[in-house]
Protein backbone atom coordinates (compact mmCIF):
# COMPACT_ATOMS: atom_id res chain seq x y z
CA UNK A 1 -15.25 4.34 -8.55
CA UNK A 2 -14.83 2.61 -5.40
CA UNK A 3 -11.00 2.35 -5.35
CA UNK A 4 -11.11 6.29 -5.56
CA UNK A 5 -13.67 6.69 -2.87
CA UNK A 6 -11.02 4.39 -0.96
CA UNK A 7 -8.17 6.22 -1.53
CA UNK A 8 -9.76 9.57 -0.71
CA UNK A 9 -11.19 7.71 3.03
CA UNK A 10 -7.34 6.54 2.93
CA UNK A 11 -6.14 9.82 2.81
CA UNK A 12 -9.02 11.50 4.89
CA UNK A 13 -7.70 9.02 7.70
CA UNK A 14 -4.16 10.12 6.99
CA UNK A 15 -5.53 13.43 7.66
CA UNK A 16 -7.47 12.72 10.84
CA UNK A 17 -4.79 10.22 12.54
CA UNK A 18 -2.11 13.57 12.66
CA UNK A 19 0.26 11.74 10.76
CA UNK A 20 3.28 14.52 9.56
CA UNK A 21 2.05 14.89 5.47
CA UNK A 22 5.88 15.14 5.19
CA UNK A 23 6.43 11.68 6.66
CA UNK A 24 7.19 8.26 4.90
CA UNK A 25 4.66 6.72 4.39
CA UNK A 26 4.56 2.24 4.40
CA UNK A 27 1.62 0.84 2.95
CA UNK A 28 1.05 -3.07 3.95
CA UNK A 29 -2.06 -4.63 1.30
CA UNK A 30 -2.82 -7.86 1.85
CA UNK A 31 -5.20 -9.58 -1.05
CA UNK A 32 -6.91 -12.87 -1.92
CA UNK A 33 -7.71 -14.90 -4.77
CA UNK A 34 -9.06 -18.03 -5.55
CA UNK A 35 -7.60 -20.81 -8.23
CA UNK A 36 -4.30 -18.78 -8.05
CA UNK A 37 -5.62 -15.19 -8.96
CA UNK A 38 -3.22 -13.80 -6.80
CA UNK A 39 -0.15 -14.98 -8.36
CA UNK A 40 -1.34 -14.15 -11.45
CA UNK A 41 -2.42 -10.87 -11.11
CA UNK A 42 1.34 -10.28 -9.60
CA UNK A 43 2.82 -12.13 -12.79
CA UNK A 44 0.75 -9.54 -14.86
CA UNK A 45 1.49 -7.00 -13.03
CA UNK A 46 5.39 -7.42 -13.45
CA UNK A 47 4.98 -8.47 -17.42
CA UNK A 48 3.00 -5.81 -18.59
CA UNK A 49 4.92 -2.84 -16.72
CA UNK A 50 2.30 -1.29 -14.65
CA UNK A 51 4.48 -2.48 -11.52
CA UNK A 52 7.43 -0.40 -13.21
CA UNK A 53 5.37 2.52 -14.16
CA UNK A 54 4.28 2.81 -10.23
CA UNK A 55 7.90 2.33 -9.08
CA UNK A 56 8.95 4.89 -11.05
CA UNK A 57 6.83 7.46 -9.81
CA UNK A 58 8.43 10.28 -8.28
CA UNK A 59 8.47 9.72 -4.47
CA UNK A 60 8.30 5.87 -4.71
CA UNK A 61 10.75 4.33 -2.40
CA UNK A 62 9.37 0.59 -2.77
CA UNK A 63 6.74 -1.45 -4.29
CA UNK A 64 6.82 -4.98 -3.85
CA UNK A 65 5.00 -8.39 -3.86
CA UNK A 66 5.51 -11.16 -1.55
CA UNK A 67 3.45 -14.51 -1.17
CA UNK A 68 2.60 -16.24 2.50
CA UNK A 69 3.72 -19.06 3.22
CA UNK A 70 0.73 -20.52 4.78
CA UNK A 71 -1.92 -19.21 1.90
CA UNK A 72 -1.74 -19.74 -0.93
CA UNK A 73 -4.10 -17.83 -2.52
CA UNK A 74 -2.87 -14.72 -0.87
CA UNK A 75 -0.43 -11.81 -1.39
CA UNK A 76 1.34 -9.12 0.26
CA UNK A 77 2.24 -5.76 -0.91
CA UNK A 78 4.29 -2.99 0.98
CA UNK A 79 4.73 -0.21 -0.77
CA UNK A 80 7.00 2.73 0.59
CA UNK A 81 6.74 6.69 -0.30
CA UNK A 82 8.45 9.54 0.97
CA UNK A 83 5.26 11.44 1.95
CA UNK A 84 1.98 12.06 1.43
CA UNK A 85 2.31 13.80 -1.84
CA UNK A 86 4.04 11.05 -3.42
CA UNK A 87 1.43 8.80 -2.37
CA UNK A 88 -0.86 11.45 -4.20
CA UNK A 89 0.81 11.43 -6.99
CA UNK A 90 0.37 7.40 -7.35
CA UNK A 91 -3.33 7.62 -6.53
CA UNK A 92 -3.52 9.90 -9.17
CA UNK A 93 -1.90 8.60 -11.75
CA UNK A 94 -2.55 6.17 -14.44
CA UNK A 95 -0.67 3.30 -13.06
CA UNK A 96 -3.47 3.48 -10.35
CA UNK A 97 -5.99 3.16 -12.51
CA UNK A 98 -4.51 0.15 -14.66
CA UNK A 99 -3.57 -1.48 -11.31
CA UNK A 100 -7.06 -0.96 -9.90
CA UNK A 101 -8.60 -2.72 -13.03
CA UNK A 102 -6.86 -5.94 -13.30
CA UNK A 103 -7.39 -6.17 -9.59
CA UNK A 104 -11.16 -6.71 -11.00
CA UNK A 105 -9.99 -8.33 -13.19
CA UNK A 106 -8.90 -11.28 -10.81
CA UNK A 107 -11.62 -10.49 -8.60
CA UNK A 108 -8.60 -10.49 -5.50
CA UNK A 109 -11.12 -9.60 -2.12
CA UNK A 110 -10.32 -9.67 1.67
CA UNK A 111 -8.34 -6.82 1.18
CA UNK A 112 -6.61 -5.93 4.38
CA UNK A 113 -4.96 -2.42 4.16
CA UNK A 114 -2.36 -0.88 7.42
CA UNK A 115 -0.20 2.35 6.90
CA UNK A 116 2.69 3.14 9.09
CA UNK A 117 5.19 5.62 9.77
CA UNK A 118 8.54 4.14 10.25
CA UNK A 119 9.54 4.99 13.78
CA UNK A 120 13.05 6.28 14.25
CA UNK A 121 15.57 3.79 15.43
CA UNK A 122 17.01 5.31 18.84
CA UNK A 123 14.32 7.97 19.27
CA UNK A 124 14.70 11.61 18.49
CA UNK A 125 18.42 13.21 17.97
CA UNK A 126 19.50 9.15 18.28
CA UNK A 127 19.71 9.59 22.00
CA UNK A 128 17.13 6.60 22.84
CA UNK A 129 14.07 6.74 24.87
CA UNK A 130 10.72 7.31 22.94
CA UNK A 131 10.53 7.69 18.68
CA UNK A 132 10.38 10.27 17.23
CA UNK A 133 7.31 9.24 15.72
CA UNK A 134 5.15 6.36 17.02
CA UNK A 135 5.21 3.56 14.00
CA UNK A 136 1.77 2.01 15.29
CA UNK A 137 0.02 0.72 12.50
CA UNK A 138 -3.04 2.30 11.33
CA UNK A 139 -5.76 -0.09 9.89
CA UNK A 140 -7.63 1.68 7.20
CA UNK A 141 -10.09 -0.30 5.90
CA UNK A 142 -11.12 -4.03 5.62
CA UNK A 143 -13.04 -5.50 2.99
CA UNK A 144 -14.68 -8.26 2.70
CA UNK A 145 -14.13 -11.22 0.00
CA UNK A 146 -16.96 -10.20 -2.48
């Protein structure tokens, strides 16, 4: 229940922040464990296919995992899709679900969550000066470690 409320506040701020529905969409989540939850949720993740499944979602441009150097207990994940409907179709989606539950299942917290839209290298037309479309990151929603 919760990671759907989130998802619908995700997208109501997607709505409310103007950005383009038919924009690409990069989704930076940064989680943390404790005794090496983390890693292992990404290990089961990967081994039992649900990273796969989500990948192969229509729209899906990228989903993957990366550790910090300096924590480690945490993870990264950027995930990329080609607009808002793809996104959709993810949240939706069964993948979602199974990803949402062994989430709980490692009780991963401090979940940090920015989405940006990539801004266009030279500006509009290529011509330089200002993007077409300003890649500020917009912080959605902090939670704390429960």
């Amino acid at each position: 229940m919760k990671t759907k409320l989130f998802f619908l506040f995700a997208f109501a701020m997607c709505l409310l922040t103007s950005i383009d529905a038919n924009a690409q969409l990069v989704i930076n989540i940064r989680y943390t464990g404790e005794n090496g939850a983390a890693r292992k949720y990404v290990e089961e993740m990967e081994k039992s296919g649900i990273a796969d499944r989500i990948r192969a979602i229509e729209g899906c441009i990228g989903y993957e995992y990366f550790f910090p150097a300096n924590d480690p207990e945490g993870v990264l994940l950027i995930d990329t899709w080609e607009d808002q409907a793809a996104l959709n179709r993810y949240h939706s989606s069964p993948a979602m679900t199974e990803a949402s539950a062994l989430r709980e299942k490692y009780n991963l917290g401090n979940r940090q969550i920015r989405m940006f839209n990539p801004v266009t290298p030279g500006g509009a037309g290529g011509q330089g000066g200002a993007p077409a479309r300003q890649g500020a990151p917009q912080q959605l929603q902090q939670q704390p470690r429960r």
